[in-house]
C-alpha atoms as a PDB file:
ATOM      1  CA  UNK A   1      22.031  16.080  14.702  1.00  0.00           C
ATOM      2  CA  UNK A   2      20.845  18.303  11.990  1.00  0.00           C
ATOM      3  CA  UNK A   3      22.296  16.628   9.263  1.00  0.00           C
ATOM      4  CA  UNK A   4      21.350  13.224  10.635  1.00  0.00           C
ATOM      5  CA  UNK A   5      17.759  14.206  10.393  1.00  0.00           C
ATOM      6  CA  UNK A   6      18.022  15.888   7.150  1.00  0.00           C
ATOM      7  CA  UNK A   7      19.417  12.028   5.988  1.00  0.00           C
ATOM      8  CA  UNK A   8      16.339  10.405   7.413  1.00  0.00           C
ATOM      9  CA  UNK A   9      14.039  12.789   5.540  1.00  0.00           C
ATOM     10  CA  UNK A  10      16.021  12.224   2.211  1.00  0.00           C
ATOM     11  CA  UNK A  11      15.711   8.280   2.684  1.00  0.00           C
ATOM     12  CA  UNK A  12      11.933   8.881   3.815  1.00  0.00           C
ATOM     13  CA  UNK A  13      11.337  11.041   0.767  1.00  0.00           C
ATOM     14  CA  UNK A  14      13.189   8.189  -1.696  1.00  0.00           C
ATOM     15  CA  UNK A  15      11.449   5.642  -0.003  1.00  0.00           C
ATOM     16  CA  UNK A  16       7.642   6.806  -0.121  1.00  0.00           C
ATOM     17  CA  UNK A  17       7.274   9.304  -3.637  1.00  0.00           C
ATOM     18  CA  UNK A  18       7.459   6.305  -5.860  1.00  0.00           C
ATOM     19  CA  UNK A  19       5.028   4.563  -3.942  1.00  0.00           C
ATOM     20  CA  UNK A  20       2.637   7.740  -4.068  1.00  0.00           C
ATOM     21  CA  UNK A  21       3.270   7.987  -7.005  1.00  0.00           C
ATOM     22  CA  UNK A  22       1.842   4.904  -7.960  1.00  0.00           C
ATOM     23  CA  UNK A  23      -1.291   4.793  -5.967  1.00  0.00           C
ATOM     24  CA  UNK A  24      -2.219   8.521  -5.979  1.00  0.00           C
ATOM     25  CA  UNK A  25      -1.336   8.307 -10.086  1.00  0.00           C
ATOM     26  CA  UNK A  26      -4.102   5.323 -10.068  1.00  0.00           C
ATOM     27  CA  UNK A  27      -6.515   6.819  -7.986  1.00  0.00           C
ATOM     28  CA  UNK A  28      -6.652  10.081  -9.795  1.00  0.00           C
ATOM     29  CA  UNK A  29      -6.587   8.524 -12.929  1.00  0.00           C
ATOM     30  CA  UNK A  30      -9.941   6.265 -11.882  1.00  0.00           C
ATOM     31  CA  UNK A  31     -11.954   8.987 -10.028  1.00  0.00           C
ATOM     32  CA  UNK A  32     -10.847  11.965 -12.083  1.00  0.00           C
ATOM     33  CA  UNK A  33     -10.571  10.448 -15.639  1.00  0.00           C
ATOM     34  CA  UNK A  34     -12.691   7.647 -15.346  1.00  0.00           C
ATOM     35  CA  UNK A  35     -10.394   5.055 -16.364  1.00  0.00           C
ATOM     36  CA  UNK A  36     -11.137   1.049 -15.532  1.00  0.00           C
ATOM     37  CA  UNK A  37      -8.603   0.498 -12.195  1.00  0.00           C
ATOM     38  CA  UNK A  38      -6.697  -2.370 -14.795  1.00  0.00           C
ATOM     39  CA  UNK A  39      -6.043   0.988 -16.456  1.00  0.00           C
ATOM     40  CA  UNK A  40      -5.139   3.560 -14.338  1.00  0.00           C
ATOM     41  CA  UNK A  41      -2.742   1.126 -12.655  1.00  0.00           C
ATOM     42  CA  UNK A  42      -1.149   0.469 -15.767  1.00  0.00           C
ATOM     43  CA  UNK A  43      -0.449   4.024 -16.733  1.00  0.00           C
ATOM     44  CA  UNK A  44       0.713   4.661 -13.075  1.00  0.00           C
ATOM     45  CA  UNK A  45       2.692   2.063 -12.989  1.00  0.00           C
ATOM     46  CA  UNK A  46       4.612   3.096 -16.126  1.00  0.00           C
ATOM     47  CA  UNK A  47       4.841   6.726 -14.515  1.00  0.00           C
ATOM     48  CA  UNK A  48       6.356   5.447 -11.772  1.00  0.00           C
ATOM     49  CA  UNK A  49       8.947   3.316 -13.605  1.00  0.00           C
ATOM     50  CA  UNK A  50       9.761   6.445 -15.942  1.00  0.00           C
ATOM     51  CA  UNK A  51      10.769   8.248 -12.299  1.00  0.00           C
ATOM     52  CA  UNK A  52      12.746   5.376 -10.660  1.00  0.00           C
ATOM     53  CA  UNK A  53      14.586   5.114 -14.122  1.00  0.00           C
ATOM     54  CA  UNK A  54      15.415   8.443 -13.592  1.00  0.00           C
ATOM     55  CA  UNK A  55      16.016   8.957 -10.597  1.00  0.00           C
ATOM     56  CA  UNK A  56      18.615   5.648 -10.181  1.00  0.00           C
ATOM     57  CA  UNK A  57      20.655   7.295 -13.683  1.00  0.00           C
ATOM     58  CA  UNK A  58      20.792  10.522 -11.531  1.00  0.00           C
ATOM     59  CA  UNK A  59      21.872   8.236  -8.548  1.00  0.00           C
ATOM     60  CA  UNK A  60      24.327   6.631 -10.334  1.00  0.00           C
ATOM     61  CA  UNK A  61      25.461   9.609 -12.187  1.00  0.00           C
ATOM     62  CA  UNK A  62      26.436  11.192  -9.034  1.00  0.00           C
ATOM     63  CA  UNK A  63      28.089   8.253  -7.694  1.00  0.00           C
ATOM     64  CA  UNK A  64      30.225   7.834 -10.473  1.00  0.00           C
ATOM     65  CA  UNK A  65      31.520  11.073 -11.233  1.00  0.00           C
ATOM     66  CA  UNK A  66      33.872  10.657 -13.840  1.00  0.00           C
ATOM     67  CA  UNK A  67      35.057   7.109 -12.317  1.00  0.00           C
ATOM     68  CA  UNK A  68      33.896   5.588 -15.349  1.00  0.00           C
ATOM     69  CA  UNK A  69      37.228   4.446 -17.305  1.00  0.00           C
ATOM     70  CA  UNK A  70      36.027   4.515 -21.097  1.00  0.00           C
ATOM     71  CA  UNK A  71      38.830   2.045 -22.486  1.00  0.00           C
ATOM     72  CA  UNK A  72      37.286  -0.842 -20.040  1.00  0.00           C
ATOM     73  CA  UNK A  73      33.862  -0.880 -21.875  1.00  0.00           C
END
């Protein structure tokens, strides 16, 4: 049961940082900085495609573990 729930959090987590990420990035950025919203959404949005990039070749990476056969490339 434990481990099921620690699953859900871990999908939970993945599912809802990158859109935080986006809107609390934007909303900082406006209030804080004083940035137009055109702008703070752009450099929020560009934050949050720098993590999913990430996070998807440290994803992949771990599904792949040395399954990658280099003479098929």
């Amino acid at each position: 049961m434990l481990s099921f729930l620690n699953n859900i959090s871990k999908i939970a987590i993945i599912l809802i940082l990158p859109f935080c990420l986006l809107i609390r990035g934007a909303v900082f950025m406006y209030f804080n900085q004083g940035y137009s919203s055109y702008i703070s959404l752009l450099f929020s949005s560009i934050a949050t495609a720098i993590f999913l990039v990430i996070y998807f070749s440290v994803v992949y990476g771990r599904f792949t573990k040395g399954r990658v056969n280099s003479s098929s490339i």
